[in-house]
Each structure stands twice: as C-alpha cells, then as structure tokens.
N, C-alpha and C. Protein backbone atom coordinates (compact mmCIF):
# COMPACT_ATOMS: atom_id res chain seq x y z
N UNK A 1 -2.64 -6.84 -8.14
CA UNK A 1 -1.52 -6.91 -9.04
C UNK A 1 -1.19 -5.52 -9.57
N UNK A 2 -2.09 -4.94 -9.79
CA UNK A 2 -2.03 -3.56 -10.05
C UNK A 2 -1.06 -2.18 -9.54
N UNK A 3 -1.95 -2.63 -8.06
CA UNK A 3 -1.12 -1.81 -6.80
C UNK A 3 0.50 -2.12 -7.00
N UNK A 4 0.88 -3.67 -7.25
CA UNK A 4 2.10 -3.64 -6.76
C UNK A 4 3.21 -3.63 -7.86
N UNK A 5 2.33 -3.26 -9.23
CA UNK A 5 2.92 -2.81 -10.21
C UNK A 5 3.03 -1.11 -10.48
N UNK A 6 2.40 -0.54 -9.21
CA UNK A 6 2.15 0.92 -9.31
C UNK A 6 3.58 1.07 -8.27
N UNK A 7 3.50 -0.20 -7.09
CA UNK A 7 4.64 0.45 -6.23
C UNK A 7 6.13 0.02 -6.89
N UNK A 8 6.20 -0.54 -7.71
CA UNK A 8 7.47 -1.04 -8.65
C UNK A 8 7.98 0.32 -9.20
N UNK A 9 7.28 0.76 -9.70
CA UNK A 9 6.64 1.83 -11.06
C UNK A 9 7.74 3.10 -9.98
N UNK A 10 6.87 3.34 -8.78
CA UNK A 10 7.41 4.55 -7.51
C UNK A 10 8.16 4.15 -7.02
N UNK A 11 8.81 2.54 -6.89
CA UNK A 11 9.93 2.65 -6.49
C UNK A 11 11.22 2.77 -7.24
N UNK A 12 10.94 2.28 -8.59
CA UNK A 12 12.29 2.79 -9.61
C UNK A 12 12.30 3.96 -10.00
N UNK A 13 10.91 4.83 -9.83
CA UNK A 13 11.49 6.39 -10.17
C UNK A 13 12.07 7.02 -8.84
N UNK A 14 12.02 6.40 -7.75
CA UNK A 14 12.75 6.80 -6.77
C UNK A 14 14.18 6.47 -6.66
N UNK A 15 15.31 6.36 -7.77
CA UNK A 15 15.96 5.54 -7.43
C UNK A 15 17.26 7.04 -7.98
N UNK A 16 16.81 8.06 -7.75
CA UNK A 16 17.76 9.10 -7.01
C UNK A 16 17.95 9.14 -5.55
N UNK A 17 16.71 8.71 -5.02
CA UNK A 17 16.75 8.91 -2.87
C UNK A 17 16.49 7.21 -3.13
N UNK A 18 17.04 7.16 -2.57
CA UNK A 18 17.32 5.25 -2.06
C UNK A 18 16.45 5.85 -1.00
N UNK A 19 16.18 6.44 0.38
CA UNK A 19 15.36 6.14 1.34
C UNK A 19 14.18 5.53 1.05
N UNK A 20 13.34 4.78 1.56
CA UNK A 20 12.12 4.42 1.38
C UNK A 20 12.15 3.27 0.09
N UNK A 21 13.11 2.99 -0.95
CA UNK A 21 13.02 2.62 -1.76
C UNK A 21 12.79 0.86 -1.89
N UNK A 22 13.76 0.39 -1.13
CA UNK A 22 13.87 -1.25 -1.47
C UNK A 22 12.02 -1.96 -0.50
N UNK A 23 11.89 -0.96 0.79
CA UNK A 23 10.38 -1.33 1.43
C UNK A 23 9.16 -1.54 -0.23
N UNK A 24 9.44 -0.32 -0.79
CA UNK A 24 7.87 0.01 -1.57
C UNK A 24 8.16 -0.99 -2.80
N UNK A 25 9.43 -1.04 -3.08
CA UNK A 25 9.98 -2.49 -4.11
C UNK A 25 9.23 -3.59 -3.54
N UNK A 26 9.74 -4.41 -2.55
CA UNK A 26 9.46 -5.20 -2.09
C UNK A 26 7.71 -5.21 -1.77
N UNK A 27 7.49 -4.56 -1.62
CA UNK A 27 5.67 -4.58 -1.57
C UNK A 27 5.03 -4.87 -2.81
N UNK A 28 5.90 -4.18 -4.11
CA UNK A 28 4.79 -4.17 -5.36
C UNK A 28 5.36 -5.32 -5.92
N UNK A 29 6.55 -6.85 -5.50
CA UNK A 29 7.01 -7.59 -5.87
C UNK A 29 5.83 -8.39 -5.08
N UNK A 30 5.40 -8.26 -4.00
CA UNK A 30 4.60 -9.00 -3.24
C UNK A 30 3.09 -9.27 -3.76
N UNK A 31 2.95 -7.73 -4.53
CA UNK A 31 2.01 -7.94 -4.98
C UNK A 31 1.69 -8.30 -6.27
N UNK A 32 2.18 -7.82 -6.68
CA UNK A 32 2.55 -8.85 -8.16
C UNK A 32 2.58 -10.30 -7.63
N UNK A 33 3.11 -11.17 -7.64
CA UNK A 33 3.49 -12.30 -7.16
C UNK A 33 2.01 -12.95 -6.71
N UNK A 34 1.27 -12.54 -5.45
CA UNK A 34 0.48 -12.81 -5.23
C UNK A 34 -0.57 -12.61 -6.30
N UNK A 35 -0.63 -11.96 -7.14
CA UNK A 35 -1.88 -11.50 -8.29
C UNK A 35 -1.51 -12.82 -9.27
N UNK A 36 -0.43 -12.68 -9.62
CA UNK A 36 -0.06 -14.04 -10.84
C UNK A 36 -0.31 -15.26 -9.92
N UNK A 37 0.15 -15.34 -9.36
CA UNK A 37 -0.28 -16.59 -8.33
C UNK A 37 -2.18 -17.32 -8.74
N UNK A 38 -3.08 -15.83 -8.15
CA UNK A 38 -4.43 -16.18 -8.12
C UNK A 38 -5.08 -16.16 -9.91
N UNK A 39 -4.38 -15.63 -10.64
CA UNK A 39 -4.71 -15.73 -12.01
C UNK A 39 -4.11 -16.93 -12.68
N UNK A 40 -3.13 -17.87 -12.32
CA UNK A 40 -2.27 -18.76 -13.53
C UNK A 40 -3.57 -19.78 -12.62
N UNK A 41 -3.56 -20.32 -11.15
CA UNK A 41 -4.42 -20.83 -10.19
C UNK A 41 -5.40 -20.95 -10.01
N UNK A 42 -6.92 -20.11 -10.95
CA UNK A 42 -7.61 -20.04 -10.34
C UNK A 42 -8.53 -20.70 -9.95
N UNK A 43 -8.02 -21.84 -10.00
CA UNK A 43 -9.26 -23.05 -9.59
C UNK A 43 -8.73 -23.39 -8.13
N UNK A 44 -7.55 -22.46 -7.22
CA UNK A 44 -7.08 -22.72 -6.26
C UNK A 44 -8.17 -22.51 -5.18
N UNK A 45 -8.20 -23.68 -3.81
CA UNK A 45 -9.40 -23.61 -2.86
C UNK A 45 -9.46 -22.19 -2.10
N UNK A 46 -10.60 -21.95 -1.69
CA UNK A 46 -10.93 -21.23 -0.51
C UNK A 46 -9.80 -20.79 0.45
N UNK A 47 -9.18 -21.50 0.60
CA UNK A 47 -8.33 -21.53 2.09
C UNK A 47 -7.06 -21.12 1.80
N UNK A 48 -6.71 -21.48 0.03
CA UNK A 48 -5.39 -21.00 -0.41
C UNK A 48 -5.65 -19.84 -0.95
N UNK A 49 -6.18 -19.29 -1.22
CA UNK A 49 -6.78 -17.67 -1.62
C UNK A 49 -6.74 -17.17 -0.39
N UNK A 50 -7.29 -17.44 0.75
CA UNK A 50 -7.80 -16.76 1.73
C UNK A 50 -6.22 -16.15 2.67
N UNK A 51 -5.29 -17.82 2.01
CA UNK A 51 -4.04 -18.02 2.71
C UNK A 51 -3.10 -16.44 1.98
N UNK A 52 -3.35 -16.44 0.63
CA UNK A 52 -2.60 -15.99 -0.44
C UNK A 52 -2.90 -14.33 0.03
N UNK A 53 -4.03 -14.21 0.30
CA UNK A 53 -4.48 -12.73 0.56
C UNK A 53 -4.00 -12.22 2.13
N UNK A 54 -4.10 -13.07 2.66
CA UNK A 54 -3.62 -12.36 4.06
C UNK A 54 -2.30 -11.99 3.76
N UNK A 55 -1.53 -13.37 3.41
CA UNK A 55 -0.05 -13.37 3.61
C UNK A 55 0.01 -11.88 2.67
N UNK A 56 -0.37 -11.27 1.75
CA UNK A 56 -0.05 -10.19 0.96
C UNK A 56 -0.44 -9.04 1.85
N UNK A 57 -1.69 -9.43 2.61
CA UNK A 57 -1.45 -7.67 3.51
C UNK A 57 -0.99 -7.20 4.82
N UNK A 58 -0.08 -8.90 5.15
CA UNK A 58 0.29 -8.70 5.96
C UNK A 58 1.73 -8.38 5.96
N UNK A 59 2.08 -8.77 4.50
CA UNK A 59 3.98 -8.35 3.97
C UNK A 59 3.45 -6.78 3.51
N UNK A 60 2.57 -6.65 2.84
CA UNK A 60 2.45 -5.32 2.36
C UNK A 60 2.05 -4.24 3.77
N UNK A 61 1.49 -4.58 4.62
CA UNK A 61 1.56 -4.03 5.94
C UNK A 61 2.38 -3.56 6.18
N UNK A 62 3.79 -4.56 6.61
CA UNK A 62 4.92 -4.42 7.42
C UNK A 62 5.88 -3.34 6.41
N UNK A 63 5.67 -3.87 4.88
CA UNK A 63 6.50 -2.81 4.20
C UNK A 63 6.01 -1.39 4.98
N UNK A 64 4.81 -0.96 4.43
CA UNK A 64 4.25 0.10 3.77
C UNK A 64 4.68 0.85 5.69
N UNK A 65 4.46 0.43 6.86
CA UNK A 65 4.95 0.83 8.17
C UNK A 65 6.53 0.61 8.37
N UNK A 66 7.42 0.02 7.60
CA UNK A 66 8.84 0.09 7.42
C UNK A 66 9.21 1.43 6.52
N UNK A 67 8.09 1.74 5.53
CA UNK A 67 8.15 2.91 4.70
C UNK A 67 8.51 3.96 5.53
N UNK A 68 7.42 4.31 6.16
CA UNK A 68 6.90 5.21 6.62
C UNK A 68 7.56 6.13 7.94
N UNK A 69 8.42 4.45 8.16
CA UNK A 69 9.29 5.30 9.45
C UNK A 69 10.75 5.66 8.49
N UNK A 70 11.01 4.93 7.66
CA UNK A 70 12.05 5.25 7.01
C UNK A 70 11.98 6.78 6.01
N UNK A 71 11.13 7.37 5.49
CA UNK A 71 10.36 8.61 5.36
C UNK A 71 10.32 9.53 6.17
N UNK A 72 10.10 9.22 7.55
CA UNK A 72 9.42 10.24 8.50
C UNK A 72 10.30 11.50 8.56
N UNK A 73 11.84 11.39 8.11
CA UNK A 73 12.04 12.71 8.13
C UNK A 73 11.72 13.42 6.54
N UNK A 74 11.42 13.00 6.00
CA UNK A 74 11.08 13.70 4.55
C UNK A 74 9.70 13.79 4.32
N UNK A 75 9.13 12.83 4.88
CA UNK A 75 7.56 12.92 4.89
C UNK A 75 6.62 13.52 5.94
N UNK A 76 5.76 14.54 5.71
CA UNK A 76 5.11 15.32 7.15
C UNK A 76 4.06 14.01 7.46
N UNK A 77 3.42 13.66 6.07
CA UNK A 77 2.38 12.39 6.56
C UNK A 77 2.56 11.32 6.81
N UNK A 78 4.09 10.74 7.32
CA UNK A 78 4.17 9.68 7.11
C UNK A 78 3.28 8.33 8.04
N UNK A 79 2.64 9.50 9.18
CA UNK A 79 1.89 8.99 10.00
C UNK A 79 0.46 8.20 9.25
N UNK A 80 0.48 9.01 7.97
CA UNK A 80 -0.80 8.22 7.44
C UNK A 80 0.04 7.32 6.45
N UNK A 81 0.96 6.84 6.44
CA UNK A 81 1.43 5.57 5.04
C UNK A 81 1.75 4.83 6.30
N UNK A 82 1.71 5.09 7.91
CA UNK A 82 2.24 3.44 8.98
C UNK A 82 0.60 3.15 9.22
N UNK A 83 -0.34 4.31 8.57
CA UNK A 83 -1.88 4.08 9.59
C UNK A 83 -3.00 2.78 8.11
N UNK A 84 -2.31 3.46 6.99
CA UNK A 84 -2.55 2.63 6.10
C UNK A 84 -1.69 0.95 6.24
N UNK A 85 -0.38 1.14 6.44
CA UNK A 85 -0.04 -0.08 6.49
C UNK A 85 -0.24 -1.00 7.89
N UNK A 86 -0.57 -0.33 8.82
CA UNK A 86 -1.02 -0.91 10.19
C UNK A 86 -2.95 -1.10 9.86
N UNK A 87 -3.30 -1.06 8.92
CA UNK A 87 -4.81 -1.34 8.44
C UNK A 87 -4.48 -2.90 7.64
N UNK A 88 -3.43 -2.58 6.90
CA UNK A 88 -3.10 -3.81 6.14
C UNK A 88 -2.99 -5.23 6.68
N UNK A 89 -2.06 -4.79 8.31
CA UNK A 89 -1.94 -5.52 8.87
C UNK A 89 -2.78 -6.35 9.63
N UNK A 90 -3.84 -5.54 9.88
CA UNK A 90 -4.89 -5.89 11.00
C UNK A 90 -5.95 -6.84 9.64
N UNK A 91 -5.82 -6.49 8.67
CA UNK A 91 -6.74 -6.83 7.54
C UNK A 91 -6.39 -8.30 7.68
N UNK A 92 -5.20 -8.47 7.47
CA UNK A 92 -4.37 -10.13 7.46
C UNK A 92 -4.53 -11.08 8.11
N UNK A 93 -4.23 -10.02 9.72
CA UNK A 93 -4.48 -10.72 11.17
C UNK A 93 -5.69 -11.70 11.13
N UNK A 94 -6.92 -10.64 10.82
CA UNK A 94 -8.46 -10.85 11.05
C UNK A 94 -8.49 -12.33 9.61
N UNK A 95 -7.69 -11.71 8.72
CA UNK A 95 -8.29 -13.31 7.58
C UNK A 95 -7.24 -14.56 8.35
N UNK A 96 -6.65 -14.35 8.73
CA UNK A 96 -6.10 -15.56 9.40
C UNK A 96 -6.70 -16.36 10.47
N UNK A 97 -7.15 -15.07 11.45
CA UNK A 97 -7.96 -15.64 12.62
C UNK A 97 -9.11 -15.96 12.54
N UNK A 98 -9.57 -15.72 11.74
CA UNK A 98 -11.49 -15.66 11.04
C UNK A 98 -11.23 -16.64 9.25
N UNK A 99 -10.27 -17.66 9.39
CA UNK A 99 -10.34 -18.70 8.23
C UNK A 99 -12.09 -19.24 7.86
N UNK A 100 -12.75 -19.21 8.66
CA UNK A 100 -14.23 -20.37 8.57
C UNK A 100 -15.24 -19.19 8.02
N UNK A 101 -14.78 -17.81 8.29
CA UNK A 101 -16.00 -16.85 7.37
C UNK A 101 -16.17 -16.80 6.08
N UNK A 102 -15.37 -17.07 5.80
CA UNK A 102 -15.32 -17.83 3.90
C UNK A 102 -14.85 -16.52 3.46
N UNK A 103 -14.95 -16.69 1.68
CA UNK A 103 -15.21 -15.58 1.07
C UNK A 103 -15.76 -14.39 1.05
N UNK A 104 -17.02 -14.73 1.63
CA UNK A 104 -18.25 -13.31 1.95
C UNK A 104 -17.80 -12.57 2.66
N UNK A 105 -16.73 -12.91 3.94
CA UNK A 105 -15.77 -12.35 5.04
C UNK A 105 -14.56 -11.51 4.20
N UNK A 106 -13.92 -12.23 3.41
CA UNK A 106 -12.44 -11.93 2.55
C UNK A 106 -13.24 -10.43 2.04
N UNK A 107 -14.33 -10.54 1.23
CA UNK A 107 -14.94 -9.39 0.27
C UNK A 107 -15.22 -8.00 1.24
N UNK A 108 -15.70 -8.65 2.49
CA UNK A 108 -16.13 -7.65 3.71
C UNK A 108 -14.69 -6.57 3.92
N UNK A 109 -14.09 -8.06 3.96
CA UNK A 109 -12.20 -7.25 4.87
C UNK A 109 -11.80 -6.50 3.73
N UNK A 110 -11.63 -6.88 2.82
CA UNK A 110 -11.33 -6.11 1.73
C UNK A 110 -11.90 -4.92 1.21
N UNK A 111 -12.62 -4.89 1.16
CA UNK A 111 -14.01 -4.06 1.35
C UNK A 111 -13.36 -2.79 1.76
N UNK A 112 -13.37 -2.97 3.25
CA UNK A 112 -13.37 -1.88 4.53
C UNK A 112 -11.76 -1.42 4.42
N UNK A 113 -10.91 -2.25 3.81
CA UNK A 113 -9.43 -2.02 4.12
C UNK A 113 -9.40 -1.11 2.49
N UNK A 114 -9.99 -1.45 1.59
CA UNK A 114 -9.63 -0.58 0.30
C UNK A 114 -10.68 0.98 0.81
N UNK A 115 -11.00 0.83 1.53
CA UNK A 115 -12.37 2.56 1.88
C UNK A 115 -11.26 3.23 2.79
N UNK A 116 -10.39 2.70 3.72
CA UNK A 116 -9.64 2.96 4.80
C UNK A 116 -8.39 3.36 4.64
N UNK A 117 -7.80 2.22 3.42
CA UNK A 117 -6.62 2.41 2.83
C UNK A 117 -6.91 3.74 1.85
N UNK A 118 -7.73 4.09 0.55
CA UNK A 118 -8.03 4.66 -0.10
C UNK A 118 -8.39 6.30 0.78
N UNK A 119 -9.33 6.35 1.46
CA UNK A 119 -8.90 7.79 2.38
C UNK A 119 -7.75 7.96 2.80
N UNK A 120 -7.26 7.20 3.20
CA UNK A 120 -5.50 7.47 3.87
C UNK A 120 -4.75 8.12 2.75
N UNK A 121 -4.13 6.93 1.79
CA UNK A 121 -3.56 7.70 0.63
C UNK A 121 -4.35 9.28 0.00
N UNK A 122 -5.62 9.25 -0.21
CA UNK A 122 -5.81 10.20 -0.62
C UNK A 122 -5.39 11.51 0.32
N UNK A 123 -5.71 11.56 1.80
CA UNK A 123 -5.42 12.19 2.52
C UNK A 123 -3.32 12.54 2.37
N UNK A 124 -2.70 11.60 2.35
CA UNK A 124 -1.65 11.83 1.84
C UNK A 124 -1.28 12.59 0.80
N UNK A 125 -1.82 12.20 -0.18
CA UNK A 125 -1.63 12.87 -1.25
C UNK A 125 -2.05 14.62 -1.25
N UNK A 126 -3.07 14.56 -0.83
CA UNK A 126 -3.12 16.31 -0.48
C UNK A 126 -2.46 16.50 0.43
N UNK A 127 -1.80 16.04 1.33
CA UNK A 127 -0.51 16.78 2.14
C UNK A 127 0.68 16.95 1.20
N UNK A 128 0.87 15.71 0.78
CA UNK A 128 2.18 15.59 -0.55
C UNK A 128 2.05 17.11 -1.32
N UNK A 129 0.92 17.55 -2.70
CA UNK A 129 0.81 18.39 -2.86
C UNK A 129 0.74 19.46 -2.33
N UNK A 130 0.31 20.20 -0.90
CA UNK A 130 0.18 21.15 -0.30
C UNK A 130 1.63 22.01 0.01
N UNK A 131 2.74 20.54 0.57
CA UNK A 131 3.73 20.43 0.15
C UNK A 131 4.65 20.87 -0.14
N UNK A 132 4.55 20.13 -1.61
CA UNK A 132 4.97 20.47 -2.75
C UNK A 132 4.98 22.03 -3.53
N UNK A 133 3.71 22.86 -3.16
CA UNK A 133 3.07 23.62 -3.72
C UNK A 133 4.03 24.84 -2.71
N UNK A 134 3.85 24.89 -1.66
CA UNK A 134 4.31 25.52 -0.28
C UNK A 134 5.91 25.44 -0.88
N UNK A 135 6.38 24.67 -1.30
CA UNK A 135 7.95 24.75 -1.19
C UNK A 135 8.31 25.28 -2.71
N UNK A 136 7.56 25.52 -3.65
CA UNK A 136 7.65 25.33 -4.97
C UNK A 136 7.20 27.22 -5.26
N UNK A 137 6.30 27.17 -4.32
CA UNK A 137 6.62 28.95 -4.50
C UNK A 137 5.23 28.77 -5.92
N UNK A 138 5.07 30.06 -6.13
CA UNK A 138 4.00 30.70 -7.02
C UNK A 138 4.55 29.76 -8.52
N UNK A 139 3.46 29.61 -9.31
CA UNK A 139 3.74 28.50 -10.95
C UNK A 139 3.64 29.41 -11.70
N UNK A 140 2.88 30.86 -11.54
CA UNK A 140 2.54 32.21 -12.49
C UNK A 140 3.57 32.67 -12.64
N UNK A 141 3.46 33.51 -13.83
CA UNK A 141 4.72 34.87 -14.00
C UNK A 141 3.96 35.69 -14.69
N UNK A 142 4.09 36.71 -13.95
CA UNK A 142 3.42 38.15 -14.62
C UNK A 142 4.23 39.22 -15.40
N UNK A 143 3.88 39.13 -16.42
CA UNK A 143 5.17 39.85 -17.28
C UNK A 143 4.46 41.19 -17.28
N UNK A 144 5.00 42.39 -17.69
CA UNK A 144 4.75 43.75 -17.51
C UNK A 144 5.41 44.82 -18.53
C-alpha cells in the first residue's frame, strides 16, 4: 500500500511531463486498492490473498515495463524499471502457477522479488543522480 501511495505521490509531481505519467498512476492505484482490500478483509482465505497478490504484480509488472518503454528516451536506465517490472511479472506468473505452495511460497516470492526489485531501483537511482549531477554542472561557487 505504501509503494503505491509513493507511485501516486511521483506520479502527480510529474504532472509537468505527462510521459510516463498515467502507467506509474495506475500502478500506485493498484496498489493501494490491493493493500485496502487485504486490511478491511483480513480474515480473507489463502487463495484470495494469494489471488490478490499476484493479480497486483502482475498489473504492477505490465505498468512499471509500459513505464519504461514510454521513458526510454528520457531515461538512460530505463532498462532497469522494464527488468524490475518484468521481475514483477514473473513474481505473479509463479503465484498463479504454484497456487498449492501456500503462504510459505507467497513470503519466498516476495522475498526474492523485494531483494531484486530493491537492487534494481536502487541501481536506478544512482544512474538518475549521476545524471542529474552530470547535467547540473558543479553545486559550489568560489567567490574571490
């Protein structure tokens, strides 16, 4: 719920460049949605959690790789926001196809997709800044 109140958050301060914008909306609506869902619910079974979580990384997937090509000319990394959201995807795939591993499985996938997802972005993010920094020229002034 967090995440997709962080991508709400980046997508309305993006709302000088419309590129990229209505994808990362639509992801942090997804995720939201799905978070209130498992909190008003939570006495909801196994199978509807399991249902509730895929379906979220598998819409948040397709955004976050709709992002990324929609970016690619503004973004140098955008190769790592389709490699994060093509993780998302595969995350979904696997809880769909693997329903009978229970929970202990969901915690595993999740697990490995927040270590995978979490290097990616971070790796992004120091390209973002490097960047940023590169185009922004020296922050000092040496007065004399």
């Amino acid at each position: 719920m967090v995440d997709g109140a962080a991508a709400i958050v980046a997508a309305i301060r993006r709302s000088g460049r419309r590129s990229g914008r209505l994808p990362l909306l639509l992801e942090g609506l997804a995720g939201v949605v799905i978070g209130l869902a498992i909190l008003i619910w939570p006495q909801i079974g196994q199978v509807l959690l399991l249902a509730l979580v895929a379906t979220w990384a598998i819409v948040t997937g397709v955004l976050e790789v709709l992002a990324a090509l929609r970016l690619r000319r503004e973004l140098a990394g955008g190769v790592i926001l389709a490699a994060v959201g093509a993780a998302s995807v595969v995350l979904g795939i696997l809880l769909v196809l693997f329903p009978q591993a229970g929970i202990v499985a969901v915690g595993w996938f999740i697990g490995a997709y927040a270590l995978v997802a979490g290097i990616t972005m971070l790796l992004l993010g120091l390209r973002l800044r490097s960047r940023h920094e590169a185009s922004a020229g020296p922050t000092w002034i040496v007065a004399h």
